[in-house]
Protein backbone atom coordinates (compact mmCIF):
# COMPACT_ATOMS: atom_id res chain seq x y z
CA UNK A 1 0.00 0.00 0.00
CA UNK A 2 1.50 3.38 -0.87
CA UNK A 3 2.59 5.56 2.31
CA UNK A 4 1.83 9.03 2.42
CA UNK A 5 2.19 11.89 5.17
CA UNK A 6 -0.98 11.93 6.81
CA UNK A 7 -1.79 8.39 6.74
CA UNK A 8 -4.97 8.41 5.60
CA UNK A 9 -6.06 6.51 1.83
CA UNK A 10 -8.69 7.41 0.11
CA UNK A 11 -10.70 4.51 -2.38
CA UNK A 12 -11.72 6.26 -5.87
CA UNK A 13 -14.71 4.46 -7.60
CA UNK A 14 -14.63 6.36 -10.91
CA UNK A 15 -15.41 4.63 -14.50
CA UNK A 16 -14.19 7.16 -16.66
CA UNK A 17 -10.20 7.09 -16.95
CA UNK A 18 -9.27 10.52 -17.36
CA UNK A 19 -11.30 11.74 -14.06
CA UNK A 20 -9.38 8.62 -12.17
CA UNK A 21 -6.22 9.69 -13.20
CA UNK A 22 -7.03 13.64 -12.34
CA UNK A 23 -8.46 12.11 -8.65
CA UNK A 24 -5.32 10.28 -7.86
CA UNK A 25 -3.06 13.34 -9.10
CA UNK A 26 -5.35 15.28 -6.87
CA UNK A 27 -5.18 13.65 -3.66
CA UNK A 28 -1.60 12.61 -3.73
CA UNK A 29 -1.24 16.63 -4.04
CA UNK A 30 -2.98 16.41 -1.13
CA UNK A 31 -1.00 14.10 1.01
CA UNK A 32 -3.26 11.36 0.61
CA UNK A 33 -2.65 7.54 -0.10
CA UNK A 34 -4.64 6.67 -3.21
CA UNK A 35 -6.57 3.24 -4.36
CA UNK A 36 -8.56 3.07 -7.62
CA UNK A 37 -11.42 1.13 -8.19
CA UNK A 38 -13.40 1.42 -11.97
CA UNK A 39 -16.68 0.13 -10.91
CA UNK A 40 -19.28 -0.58 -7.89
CA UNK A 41 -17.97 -4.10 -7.53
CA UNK A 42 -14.37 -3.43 -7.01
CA UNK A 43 -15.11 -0.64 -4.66
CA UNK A 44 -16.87 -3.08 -2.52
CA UNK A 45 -14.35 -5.85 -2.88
CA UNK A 46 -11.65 -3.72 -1.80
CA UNK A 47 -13.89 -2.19 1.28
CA UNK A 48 -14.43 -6.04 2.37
CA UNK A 49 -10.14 -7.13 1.94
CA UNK A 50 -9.12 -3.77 3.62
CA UNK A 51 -12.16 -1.91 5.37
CA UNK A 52 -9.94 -0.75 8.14
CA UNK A 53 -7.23 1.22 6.15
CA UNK A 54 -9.89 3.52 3.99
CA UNK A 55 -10.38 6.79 5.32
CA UNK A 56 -12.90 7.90 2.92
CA UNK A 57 -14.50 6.84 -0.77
CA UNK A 58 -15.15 9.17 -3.67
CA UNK A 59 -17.80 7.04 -5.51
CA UNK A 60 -19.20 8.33 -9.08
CA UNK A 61 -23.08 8.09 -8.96
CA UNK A 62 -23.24 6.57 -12.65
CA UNK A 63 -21.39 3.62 -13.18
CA UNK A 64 -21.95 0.58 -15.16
CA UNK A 65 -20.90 -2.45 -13.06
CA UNK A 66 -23.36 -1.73 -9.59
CA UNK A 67 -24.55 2.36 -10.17
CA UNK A 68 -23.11 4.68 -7.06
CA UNK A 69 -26.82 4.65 -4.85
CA UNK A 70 -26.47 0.37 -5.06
CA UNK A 71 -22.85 0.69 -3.97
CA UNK A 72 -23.56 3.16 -1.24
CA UNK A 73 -25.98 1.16 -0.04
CA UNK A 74 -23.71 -1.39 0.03
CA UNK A 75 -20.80 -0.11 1.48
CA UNK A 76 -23.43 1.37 4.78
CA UNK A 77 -24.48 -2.24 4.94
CA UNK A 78 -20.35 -3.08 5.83
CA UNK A 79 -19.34 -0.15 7.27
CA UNK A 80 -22.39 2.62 8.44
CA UNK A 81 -19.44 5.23 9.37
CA UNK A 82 -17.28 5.27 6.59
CA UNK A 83 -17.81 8.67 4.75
CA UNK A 84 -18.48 8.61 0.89
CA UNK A 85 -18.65 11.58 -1.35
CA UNK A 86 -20.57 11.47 -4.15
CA UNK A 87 -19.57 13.16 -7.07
CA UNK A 88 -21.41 13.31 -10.96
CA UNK A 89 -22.06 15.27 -13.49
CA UNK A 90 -25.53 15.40 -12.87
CA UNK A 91 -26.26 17.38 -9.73
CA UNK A 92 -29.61 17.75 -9.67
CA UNK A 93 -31.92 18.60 -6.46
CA UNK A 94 -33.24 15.14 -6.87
CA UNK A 95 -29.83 13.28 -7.06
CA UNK A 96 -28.64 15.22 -4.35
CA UNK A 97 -31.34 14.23 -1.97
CA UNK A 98 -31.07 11.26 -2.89
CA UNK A 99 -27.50 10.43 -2.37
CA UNK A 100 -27.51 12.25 1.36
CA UNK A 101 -30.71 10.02 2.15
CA UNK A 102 -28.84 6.73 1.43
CA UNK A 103 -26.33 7.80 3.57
CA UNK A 104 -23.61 10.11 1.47
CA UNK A 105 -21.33 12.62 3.43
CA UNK A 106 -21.15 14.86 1.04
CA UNK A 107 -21.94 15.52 -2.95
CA UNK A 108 -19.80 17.40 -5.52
CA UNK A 109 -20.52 18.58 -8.79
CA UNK A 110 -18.17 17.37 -11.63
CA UNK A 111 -15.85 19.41 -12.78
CA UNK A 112 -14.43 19.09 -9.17
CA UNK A 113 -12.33 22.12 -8.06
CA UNK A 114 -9.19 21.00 -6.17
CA UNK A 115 -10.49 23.41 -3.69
CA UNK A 116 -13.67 21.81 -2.92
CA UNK A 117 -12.37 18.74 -3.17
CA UNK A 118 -9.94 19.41 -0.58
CA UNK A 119 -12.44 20.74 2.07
CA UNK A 120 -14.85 17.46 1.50
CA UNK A 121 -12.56 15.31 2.16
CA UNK A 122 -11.21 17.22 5.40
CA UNK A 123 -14.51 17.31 6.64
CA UNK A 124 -15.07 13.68 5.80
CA UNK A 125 -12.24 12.44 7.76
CA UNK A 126 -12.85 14.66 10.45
CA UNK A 127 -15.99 13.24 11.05
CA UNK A 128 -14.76 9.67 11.24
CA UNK A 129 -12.95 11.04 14.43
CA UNK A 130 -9.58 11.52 12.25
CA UNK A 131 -6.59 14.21 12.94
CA UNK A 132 -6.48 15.77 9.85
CA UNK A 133 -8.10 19.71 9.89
CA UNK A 134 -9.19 22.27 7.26
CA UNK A 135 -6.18 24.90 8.08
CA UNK A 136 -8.73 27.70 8.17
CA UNK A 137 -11.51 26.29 10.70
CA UNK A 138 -8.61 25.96 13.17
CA UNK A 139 -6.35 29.03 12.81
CA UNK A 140 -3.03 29.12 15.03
CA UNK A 141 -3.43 32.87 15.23
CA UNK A 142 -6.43 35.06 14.46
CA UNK A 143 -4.50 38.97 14.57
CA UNK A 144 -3.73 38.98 10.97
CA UNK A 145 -5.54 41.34 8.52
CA UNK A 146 -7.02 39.66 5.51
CA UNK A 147 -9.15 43.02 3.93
CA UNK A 148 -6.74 45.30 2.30
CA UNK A 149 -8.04 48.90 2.82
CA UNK A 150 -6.76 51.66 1.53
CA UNK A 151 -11.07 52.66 1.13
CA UNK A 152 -11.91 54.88 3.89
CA UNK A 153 -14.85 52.68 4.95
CA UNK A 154 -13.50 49.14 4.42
CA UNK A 155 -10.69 51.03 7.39
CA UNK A 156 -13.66 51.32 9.34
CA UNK A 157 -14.45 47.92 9.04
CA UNK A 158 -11.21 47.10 9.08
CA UNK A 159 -10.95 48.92 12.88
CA UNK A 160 -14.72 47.05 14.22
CA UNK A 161 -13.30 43.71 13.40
CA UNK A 162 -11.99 43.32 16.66
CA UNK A 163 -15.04 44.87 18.85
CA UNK A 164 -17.63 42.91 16.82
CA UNK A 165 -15.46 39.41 16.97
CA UNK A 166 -14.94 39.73 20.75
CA UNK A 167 -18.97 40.25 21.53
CA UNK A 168 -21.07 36.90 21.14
CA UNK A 169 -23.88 38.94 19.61
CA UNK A 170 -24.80 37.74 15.91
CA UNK A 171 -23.63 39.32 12.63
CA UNK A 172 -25.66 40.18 9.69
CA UNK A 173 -23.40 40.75 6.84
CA UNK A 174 -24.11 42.34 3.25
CA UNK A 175 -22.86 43.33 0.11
CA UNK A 176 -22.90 42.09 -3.24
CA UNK A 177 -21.77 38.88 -4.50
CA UNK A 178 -18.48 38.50 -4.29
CA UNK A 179 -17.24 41.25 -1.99
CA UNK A 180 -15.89 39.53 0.36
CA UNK A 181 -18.29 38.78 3.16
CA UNK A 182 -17.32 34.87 4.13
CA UNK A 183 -13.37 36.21 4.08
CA UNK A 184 -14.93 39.01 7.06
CA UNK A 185 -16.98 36.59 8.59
CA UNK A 186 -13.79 34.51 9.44
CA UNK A 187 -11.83 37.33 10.44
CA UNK A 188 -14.67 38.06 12.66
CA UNK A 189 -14.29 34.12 14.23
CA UNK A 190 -10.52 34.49 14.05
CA UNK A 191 -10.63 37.85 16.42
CA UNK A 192 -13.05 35.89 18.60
CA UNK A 193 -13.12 34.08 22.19
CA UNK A 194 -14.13 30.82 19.89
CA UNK A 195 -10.95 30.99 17.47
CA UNK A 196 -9.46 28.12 18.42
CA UNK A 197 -13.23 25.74 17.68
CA UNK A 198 -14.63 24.78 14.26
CA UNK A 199 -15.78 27.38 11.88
CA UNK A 200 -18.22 25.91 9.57
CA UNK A 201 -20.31 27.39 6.66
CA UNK A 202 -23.31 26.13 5.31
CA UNK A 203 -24.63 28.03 1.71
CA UNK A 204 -28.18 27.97 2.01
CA UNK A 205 -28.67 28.85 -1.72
CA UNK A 206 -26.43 25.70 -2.90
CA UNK A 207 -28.81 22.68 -1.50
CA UNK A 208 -31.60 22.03 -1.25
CA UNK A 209 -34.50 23.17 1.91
CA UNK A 210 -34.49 19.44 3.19
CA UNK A 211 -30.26 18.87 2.71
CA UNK A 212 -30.10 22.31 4.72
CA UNK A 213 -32.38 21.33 7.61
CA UNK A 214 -30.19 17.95 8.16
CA UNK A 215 -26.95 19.55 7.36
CA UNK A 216 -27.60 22.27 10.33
CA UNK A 217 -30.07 20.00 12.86
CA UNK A 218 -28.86 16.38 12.23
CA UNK A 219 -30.78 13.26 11.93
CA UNK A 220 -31.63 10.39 13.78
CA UNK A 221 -30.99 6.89 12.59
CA UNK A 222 -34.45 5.43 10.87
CA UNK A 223 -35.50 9.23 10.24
CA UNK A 224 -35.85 8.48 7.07
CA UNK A 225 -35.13 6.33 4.18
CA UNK A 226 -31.21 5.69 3.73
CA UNK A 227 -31.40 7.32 7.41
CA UNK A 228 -28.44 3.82 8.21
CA UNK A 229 -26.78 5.98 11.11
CA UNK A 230 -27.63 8.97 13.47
CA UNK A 231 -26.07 12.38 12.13
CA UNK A 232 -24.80 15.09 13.59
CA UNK A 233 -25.85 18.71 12.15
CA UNK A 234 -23.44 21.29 11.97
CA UNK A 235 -24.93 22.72 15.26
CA UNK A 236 -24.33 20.07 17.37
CA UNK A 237 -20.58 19.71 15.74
CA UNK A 238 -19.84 23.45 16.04
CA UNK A 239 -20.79 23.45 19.96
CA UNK A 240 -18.55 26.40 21.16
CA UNK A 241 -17.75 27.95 17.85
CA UNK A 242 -19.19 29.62 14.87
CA UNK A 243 -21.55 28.82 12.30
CA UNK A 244 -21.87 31.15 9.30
CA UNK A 245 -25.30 31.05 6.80
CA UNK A 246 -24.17 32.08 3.67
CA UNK A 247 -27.50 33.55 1.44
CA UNK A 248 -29.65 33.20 4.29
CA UNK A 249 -32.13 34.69 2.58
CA UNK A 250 -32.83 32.18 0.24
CA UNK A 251 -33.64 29.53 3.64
CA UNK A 252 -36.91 28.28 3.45
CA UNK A 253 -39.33 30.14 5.49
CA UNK A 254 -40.06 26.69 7.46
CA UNK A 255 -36.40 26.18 8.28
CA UNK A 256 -36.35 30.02 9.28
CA UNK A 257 -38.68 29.04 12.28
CA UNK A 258 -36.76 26.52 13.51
CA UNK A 259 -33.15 28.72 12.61
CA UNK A 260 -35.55 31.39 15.50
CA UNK A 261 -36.11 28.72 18.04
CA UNK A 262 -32.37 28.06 18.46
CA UNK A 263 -30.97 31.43 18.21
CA UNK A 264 -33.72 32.01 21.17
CA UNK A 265 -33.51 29.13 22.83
CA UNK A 266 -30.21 27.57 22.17
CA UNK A 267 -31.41 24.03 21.48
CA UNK A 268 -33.60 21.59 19.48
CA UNK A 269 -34.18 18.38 17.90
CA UNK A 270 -32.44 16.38 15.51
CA UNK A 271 -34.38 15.11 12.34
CA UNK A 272 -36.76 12.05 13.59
CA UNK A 273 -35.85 12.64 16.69
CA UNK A 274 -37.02 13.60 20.57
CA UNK A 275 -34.18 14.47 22.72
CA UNK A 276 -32.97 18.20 23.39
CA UNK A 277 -29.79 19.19 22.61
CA UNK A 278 -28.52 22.45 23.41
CA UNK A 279 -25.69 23.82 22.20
CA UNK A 280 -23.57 27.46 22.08
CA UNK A 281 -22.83 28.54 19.35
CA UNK A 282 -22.42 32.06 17.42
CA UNK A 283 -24.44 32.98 14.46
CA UNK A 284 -23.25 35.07 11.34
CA UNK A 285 -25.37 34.93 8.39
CA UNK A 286 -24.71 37.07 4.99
CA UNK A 287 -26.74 37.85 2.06
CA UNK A 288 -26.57 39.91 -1.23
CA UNK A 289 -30.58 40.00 -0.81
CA UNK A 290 -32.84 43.06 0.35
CA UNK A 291 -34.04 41.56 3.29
CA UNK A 292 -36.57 44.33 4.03
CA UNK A 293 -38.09 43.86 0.71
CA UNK A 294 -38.09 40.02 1.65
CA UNK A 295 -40.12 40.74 4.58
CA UNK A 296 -42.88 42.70 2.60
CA UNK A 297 -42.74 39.66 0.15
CA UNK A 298 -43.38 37.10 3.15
CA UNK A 299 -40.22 35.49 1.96
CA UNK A 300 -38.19 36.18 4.73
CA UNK A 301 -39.33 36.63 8.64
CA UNK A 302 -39.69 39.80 10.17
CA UNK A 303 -38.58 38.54 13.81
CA UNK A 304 -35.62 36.26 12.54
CA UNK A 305 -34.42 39.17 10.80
CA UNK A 306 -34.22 40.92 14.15
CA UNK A 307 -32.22 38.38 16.02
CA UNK A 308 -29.69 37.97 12.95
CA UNK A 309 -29.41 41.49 12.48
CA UNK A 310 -27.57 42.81 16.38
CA UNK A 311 -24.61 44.11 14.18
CA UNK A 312 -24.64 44.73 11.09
CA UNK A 313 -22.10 45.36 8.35
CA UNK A 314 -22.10 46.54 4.80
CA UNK A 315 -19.47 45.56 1.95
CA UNK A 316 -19.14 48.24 -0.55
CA UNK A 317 -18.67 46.76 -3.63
CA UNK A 318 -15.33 46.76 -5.83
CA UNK A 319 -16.03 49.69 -7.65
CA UNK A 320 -16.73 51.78 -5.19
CA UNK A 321 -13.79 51.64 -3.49
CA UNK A 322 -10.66 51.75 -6.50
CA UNK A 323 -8.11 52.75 -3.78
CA UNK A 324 -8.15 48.84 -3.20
CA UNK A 325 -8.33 47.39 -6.35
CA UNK A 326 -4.27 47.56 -7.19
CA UNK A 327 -3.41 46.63 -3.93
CA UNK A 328 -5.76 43.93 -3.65
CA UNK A 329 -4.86 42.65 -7.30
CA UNK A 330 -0.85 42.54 -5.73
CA UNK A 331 -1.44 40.72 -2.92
CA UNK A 332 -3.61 38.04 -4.79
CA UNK A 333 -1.01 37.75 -7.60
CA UNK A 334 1.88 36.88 -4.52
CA UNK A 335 -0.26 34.64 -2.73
CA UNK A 336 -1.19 32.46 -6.33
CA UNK A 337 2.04 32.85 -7.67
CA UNK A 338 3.67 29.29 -7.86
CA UNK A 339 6.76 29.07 -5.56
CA UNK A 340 9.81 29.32 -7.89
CA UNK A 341 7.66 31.12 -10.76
CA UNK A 342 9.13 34.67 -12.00
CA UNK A 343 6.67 37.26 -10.74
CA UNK A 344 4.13 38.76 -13.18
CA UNK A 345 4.03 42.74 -13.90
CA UNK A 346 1.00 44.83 -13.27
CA UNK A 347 1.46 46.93 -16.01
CA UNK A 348 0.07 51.13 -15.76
CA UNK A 349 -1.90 50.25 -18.49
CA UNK A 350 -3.19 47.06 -16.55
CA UNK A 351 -3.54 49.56 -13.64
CA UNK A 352 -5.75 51.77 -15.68
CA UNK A 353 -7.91 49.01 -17.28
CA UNK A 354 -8.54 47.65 -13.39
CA UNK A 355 -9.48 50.95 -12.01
CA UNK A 356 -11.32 52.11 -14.90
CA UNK A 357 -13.86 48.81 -14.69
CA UNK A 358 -16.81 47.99 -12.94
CA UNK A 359 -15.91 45.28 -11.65
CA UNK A 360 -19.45 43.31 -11.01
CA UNK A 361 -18.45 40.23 -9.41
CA UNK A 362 -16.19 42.17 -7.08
CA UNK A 363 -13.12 40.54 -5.65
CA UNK A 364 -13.86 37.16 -6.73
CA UNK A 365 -13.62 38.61 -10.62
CA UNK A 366 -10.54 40.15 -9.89
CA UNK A 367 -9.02 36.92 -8.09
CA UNK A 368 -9.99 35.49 -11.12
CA UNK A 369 -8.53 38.20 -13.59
CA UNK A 370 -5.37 37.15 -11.49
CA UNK A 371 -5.04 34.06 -11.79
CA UNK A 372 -5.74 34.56 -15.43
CA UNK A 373 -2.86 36.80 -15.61
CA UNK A 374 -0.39 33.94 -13.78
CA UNK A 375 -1.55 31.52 -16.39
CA UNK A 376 -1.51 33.48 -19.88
CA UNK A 377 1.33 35.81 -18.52
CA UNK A 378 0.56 38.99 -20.75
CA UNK A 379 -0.52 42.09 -18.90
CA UNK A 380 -1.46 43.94 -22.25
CA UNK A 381 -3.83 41.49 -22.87
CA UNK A 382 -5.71 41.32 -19.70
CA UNK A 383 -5.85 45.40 -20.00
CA UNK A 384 -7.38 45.00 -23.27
CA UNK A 385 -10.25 42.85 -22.03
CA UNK A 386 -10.79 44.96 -19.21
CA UNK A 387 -11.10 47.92 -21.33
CA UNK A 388 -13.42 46.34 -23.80
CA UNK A 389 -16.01 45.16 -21.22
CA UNK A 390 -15.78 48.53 -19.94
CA UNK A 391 -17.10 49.86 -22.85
CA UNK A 392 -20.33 47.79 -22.21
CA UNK A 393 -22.74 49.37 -20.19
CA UNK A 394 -23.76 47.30 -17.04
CA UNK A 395 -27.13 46.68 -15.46
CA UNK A 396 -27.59 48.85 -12.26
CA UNK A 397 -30.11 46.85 -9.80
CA UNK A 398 -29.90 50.25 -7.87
CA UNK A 399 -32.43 51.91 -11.17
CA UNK A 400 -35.86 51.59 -10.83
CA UNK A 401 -37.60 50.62 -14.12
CA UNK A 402 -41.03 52.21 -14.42
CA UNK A 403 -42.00 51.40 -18.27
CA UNK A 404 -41.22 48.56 -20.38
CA UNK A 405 -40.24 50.90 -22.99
CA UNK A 406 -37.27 52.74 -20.95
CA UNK A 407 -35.74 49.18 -20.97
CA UNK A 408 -32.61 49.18 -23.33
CA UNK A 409 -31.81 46.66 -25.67
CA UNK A 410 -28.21 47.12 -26.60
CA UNK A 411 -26.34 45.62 -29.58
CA UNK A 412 -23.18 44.50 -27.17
CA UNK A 413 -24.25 42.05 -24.72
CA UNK A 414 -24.09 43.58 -20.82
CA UNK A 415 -22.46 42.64 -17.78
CA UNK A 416 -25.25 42.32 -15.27
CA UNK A 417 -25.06 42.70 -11.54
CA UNK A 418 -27.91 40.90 -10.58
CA UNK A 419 -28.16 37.27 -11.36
CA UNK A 420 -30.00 35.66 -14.34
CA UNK A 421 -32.83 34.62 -11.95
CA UNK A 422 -33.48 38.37 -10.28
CA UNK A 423 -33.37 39.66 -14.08
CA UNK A 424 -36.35 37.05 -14.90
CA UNK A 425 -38.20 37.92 -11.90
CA UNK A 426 -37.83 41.80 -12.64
CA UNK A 427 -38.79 41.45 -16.58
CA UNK A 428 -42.31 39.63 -14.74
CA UNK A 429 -42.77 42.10 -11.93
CA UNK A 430 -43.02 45.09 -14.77
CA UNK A 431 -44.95 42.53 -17.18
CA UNK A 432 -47.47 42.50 -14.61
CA UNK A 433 -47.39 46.40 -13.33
CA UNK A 434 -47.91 47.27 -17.68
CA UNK A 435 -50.61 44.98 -17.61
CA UNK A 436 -52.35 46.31 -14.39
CA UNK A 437 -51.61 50.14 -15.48
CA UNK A 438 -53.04 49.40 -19.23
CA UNK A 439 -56.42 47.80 -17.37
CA UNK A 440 -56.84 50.73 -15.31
CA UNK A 441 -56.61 53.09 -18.00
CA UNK A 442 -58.59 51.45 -20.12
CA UNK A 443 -61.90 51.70 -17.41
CA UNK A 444 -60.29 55.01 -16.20
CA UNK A 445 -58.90 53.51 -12.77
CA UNK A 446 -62.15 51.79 -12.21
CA UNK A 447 -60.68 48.49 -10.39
CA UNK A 448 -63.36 45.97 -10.46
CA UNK A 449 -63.39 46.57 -14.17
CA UNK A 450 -60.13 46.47 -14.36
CA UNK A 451 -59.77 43.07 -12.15
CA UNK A 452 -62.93 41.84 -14.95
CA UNK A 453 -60.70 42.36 -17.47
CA UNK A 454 -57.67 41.02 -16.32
CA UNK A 455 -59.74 38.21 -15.54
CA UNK A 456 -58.75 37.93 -11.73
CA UNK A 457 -60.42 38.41 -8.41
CA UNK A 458 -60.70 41.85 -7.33
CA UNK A 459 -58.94 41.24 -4.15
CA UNK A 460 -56.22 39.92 -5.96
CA UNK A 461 -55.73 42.73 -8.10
CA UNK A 462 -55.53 45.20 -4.84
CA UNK A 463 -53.24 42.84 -2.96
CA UNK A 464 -51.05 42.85 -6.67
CA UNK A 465 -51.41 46.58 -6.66
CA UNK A 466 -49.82 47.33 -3.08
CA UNK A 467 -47.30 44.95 -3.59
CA UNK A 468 -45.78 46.26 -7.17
CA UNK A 469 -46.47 49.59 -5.67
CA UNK A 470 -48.79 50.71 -9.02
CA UNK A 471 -49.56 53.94 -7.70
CA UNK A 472 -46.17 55.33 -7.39
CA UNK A 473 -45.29 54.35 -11.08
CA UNK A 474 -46.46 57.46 -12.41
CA UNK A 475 -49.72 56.88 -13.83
CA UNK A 476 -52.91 57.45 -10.98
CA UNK A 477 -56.41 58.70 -10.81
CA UNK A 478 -55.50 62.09 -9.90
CA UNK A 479 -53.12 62.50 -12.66
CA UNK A 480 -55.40 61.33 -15.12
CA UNK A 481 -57.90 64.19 -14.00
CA UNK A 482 -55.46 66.40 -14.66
CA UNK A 483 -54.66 65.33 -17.53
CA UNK A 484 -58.60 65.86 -18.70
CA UNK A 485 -58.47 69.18 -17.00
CA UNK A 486 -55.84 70.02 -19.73
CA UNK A 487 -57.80 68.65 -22.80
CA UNK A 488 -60.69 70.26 -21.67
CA UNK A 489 -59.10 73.69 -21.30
CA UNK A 490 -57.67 72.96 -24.69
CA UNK A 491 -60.58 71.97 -26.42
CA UNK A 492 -62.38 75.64 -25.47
């Protein structure tokens, strides 16, 4: 068997050469021993001949000798601890629930990023009672800055980190995607009383409303089908440290009720189950959402928001504070730059094309612009792409759009801020408001004839009004009678 550092070997059960060969390159990166298996069968077989040297399984969900599910099952029926991570192609809500019912640890989404592949597998064998750690859940030392700010107001930030991560009092964090607000919320943990216990994240957006609720609560075993061993929810395994709820709010409204009763109450109840446990643990949650707005909508509670929200801090985005792009774009350029590898230039042109754009996925686009700029190792080039998309004009979220015919449709395509999703559900709330405003018109703001023709319930058509705000889009009775006042003055 090969011998590696850390002593633990991981079993690959992966059909598809190329992906077995990029696994075991992976993991011996890694410091792990590697053993390949190509199907169900020889994943099994090797589980049976050596089930006390395998420290974790990846397992393909589609395979042709005995499928992934089969083989899970399998493997739970010799060994109900052993943690398997699923990984495919298709990751699908339904797959997904799926594999975690019949007992999977975890599930990844092929192409699998050496990142996220490294933090499954630390978490895998961690649970299995292992030594191995992710390096940033237990920090040696938490004093170190992480934000660089030259931006007056990420200073200020900058200065609360240590007052807000001493208190126990929850954090509400927000900004835009990518600007940085899981990197503050372990700065917050790492200035803490709880640095040296687990920091662990849960995105509430990625999985699933029924994968979140046993991911943070836990299970008991027989709670449910594939249910082969009780669980422990990241709750109960973070007792003393942090827990952070990325896009908390997307959470389903149900799971918000229960998310209340232990922020109040500092317990509950596993999945299927009837015992108490109570646990302490600190609470930040972050969201690019309007949570206010979420309220109105009845997506979001009202009193959760309350107990999340004791501090609160704001991320500017990128682009509104430039001071920090250059510097920022250094420090991520030494800290990806291979050890050995000549450094890369940042070129004044480069410098101009950075500060110039608009940057909309924040600091995550420009960690990606470079580590683009490591790889193709031509500064004009990067500058020339930046400039070009800066010729495009972006979508501003921040714009109110009162008439379908004020929306733009350029030749270039745009750069939007908002996801594809909040653009769809914009483009319907104005589908609806032009509708509404043309049937009010039309029976001169009468709205039971207007609900007639719009062929809805008249209730429905005053709850639809209040909520999409019709009135303050320009167009109401008393303008209208104005508007007659005028034609009727004319027409004398």
């Amino acid at each position: 068997m090969q011998t590696q550092r850390n002593g633990h070997t991981i079993l690959v059960g992966e059909d598809e050469p190329e992906v077995r060969g990029y696994f075991e390159m992976a993991l011996k990166c890694l410091g792990y021993a590697v053993e390949l298996a190509q199907d169900g069968e020889e994943v099994l077989a090797y589980i049976q001949s050596q089930q006390s040297a395998v420290s974790a399984v990846l397992l393909n969900l589609m395979m042709p000798e005995g499928d992934g599910v089969e083989t899970l099952q399998r493997i739970r029926q010799i060994d109900p601890d052993l943690p398997v991570i699923i990984v495919s192609a298709a990751a699908s809500a339904q797959n997904v629930v799926m594999a975690m019912k019949y007992g999977a640890t975890d599930f990844l989404s092929k192409p699998v990023a050496h990142e996220d592949l490294d933090k499954a597998l630390a978490k895998a064998v961690e649970s299995r009672g292992l030594a191995r750690r992710v390096p940033v859940t237990r920090p040696a030392t938490g004093k170190g800055k992480i934000f660089v700010a030259a931006n007056q107001r990420m200073k200020e930030i900058q200065a609360l980190v240590a007052q807000v991560g001493w208190s126990e009092a929850p954090v509400l964090i927000q900004g835009e995607t990518g600007s940085g607000k899981e990197v503050l919320a372990r700065q917050l943990h790492c200035n803490s009383p709880r640095a040296d216990k687990l920091f662990l994240k849960l995105n509430c957006a990625a999985l699933p409303s029924e994968l979140v609720e046993s991911e943070l609560f836990g299970y008991e075993r027989g709670a449910f089908t594939g249910a082969f061993q009780k669980k422990a929810g990241m709750f109960e395994m973070a007792d003393g440290g942090t827990i952070f709820l990325d896009e908390i709010g997307d959470m389903d409204v149900r799971l918000q009720a229960k998310l209340l009763q232990v922020l109040q109450d500092h317990e509950f109840q596993r999945i299927g189950g009837k015992e108490v446990v109570k646990v302490d643990v600190r609470v930040m949650s972050a969201t690019h959402r309007d949570l206010e707005r979420a309220i109105v909508e009845r997506s979001f509670r009202e009193d959760l928001l309350y107990r999340l929200n004791v501090i609160s801090l704001h991320l500017p985005p990128l682009r509104e504070r430039k001071e920090d792009i250059v510097p920022f774009a250094e420090h991520l350029l030494a800290r990806h730059t291979p050890a050995g590898a000549p450094p890369v230039a940042i070129t004044l042109d480069l410098r101009h094309a950075m500060t110039t754009y608009h940057w909309p996925g924040n600091v995550r686009e420009l960690e990606n612009v470079m580590r683009r700029l490591l790889v193709l190792r031509d500064p004009e080039r990067i500058a020339h792409e930046l400039h070009s998309k800066s010729t495009r004009r972006p979508i501003s979220a921040a714009v109110p759009i009162t008439s379908l015919s004020e929306v733009r449709r350029p030749t270039e395509p745009e750069l939007p801020d908002t996801s594809i999703l909040d653009q769809v559900t914009q483009a319907k709330q104005q589908a609806e408001i032009e509708a509404i405003l043309a049937a009010l018109n039309s029976t001169r703001w009468n709205r039971k004839q207007a609900a007639t023709l719009l062929k809805i319930d008249y209730k429905a058509l005053l709850y639809k009004m209040k909520k999409l705000r019709v009135e303050e889009k320009g167009i109401t009775p008393t303008t209208l009678v104005t508007e007659e006042a005028k034609l009727a003055v004319a027409g004398r």
